[in-house]
Protein backbone atom coordinates (compact mmCIF):
# COMPACT_ATOMS: atom_id res chain seq x y z
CA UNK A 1 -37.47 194.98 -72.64
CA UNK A 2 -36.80 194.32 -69.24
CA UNK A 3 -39.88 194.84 -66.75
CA UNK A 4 -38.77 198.22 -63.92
CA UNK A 5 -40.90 197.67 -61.16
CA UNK A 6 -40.57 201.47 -60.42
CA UNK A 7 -37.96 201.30 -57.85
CA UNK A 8 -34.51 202.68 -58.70
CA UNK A 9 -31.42 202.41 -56.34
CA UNK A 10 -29.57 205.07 -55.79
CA UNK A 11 -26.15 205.34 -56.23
CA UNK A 12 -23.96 205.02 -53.06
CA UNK A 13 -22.94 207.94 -50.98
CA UNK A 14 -19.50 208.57 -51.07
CA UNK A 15 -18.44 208.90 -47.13
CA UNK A 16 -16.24 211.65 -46.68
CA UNK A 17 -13.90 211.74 -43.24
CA UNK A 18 -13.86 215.19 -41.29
CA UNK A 19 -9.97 215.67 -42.01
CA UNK A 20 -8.23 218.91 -40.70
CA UNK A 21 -5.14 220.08 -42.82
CA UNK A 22 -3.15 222.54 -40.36
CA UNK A 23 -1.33 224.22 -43.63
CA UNK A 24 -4.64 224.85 -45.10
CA UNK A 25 -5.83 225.98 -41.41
CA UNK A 26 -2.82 228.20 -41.01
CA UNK A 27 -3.46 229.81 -44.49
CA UNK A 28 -6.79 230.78 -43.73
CA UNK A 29 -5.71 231.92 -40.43
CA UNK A 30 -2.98 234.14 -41.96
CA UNK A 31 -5.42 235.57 -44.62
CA UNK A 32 -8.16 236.39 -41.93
CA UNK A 33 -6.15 237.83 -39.97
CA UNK A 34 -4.50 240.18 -42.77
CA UNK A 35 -8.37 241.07 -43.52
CA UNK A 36 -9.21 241.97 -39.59
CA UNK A 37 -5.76 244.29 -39.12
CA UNK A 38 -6.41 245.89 -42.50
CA UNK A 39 -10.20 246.77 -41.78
CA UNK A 40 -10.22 246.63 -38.02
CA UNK A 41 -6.86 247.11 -36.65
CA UNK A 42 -6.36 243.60 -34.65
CA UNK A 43 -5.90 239.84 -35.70
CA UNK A 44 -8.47 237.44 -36.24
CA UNK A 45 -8.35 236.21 -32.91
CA UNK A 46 -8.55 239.02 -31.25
CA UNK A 47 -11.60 240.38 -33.64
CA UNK A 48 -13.83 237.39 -32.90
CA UNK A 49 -13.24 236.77 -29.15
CA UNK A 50 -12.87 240.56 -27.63
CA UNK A 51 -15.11 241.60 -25.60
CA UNK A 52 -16.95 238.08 -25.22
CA UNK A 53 -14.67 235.54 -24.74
CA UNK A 54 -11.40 237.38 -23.42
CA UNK A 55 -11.19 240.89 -21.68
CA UNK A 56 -9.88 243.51 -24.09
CA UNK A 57 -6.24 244.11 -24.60
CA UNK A 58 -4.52 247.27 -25.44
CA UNK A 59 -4.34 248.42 -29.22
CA UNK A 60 -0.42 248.30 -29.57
CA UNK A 61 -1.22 244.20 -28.32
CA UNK A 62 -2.95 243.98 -31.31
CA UNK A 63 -6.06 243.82 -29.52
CA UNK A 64 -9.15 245.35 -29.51
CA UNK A 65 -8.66 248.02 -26.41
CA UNK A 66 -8.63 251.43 -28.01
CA UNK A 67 -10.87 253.83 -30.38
CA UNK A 68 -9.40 252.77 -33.21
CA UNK A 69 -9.70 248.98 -32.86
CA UNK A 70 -12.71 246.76 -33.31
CA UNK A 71 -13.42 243.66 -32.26
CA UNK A 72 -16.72 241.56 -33.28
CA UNK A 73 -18.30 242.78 -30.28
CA UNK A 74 -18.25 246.57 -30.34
CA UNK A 75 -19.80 246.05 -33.81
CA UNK A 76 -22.45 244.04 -32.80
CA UNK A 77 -23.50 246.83 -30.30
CA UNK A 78 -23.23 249.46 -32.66
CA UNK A 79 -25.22 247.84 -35.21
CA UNK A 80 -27.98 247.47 -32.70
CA UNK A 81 -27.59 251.53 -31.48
CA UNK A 82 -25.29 250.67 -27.98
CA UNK A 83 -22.27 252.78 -28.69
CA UNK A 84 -22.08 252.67 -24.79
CA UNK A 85 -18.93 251.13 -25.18
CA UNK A 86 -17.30 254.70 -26.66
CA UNK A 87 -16.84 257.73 -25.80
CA UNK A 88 -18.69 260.73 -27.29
CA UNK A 89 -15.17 262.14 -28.15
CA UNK A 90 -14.58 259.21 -30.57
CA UNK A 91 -18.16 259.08 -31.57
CA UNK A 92 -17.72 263.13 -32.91
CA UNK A 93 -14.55 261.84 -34.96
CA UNK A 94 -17.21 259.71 -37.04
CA UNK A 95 -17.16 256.17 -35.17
CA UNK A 96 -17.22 253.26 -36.78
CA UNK A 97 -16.81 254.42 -40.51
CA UNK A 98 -14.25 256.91 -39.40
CA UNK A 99 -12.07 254.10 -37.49
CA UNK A 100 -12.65 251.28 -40.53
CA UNK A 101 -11.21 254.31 -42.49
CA UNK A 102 -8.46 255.36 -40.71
CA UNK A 103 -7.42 251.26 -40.39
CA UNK A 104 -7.07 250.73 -44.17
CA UNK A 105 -5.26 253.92 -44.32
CA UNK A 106 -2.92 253.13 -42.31
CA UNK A 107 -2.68 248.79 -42.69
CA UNK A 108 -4.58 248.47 -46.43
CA UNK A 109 -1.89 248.01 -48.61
CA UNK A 110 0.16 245.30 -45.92
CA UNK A 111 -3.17 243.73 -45.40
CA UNK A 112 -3.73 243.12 -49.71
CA UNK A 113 -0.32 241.93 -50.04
CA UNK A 114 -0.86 239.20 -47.69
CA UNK A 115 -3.60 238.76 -49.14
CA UNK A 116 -2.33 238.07 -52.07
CA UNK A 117 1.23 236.81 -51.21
CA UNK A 118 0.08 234.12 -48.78
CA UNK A 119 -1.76 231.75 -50.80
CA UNK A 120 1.46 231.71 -52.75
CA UNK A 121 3.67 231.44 -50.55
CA UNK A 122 1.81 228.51 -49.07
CA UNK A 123 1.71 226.99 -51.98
CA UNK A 124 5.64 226.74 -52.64
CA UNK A 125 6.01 225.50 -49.30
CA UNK A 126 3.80 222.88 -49.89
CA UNK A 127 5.34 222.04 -53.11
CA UNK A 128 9.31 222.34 -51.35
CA UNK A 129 8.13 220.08 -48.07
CA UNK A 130 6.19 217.69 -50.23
CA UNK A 131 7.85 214.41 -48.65
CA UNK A 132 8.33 215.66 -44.99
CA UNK A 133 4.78 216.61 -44.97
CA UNK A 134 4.39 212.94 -46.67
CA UNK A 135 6.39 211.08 -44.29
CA UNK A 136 4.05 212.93 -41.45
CA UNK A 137 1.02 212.39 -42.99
CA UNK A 138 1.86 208.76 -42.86
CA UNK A 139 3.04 208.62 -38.82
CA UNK A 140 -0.32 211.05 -38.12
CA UNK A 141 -2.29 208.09 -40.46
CA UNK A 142 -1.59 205.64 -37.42
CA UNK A 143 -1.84 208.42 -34.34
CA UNK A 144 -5.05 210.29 -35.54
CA UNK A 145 -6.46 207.74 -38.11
CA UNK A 146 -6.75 210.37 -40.82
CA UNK A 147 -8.27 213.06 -38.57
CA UNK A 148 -5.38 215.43 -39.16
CA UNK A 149 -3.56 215.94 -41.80
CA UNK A 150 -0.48 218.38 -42.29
């Protein structure tokens, strides 16, 4: 039997590049987004930068500027007791439950069928565009050197 001197190599670690698809990108863009208008009443972008990043925009902008919108922010300060940020009006209508309500009442069922319906219907078009997205693959090869992928 051969003699194992107690030292064992390891196999070799596979190196993985940092690529970024855009479809898959978009996708979870479009499904996050669905998931913030159905439980907060604005898109993903406006739920995570309101109130920090950007200045609020009105409610029919699909921003975060009116009772019954949230962004990221305005639940950060209620979970820690501020509810500075609304008025005692709103607050006697129930708050934050009341407005989380009152959003998947009125966007819920959109919100679950693109949910649902957007995986799918990225899917196809990834099957349907198969060699365009190919053929661009291959010219972003040379531009990005595999950093981006469509």
């Amino acid at each position: 039997m051969a003699r194992r001197n107690g030292r064992r190599k390891s196999a070799p670690r596979k190196r993985r590049s940092a690529t970024i698809n855009v479809l898959n990108l978009a996708e979870a863009y479009v499904v996050g987004s669905a998931i913030t208008q159905g439980m907060f009443g604005t898109t993903l972008a406006n739920f995570a930068t309101q109130g920090w990043l950007t200045d609020k925009t009105s409610g029919s902008a699909m921003g975060a500027g009116n009772s019954w919108t949230l962004s990221a922010s305005e639940l950060i300060k209620s979970a820690f007791g501020d509810d500075s940020h609304m008025s005692s009006q709103w607050q006697g209508k129930g708050g934050v439950p009341a407005a989380i309500r009152k959003n998947l009442a009125d966007n819920g069922g959109k919100a679950v069928m693109t949910v649902l319906l957007a995986p799918f219907a990225f899917r196809t078009l990834k099957r349907v565009a198969r060699k365009p997205i190919n053929m661009s693959n291959k010219l972003l090869k040379d531009v990005t050197g595999n950093a981006v992928k469509i």
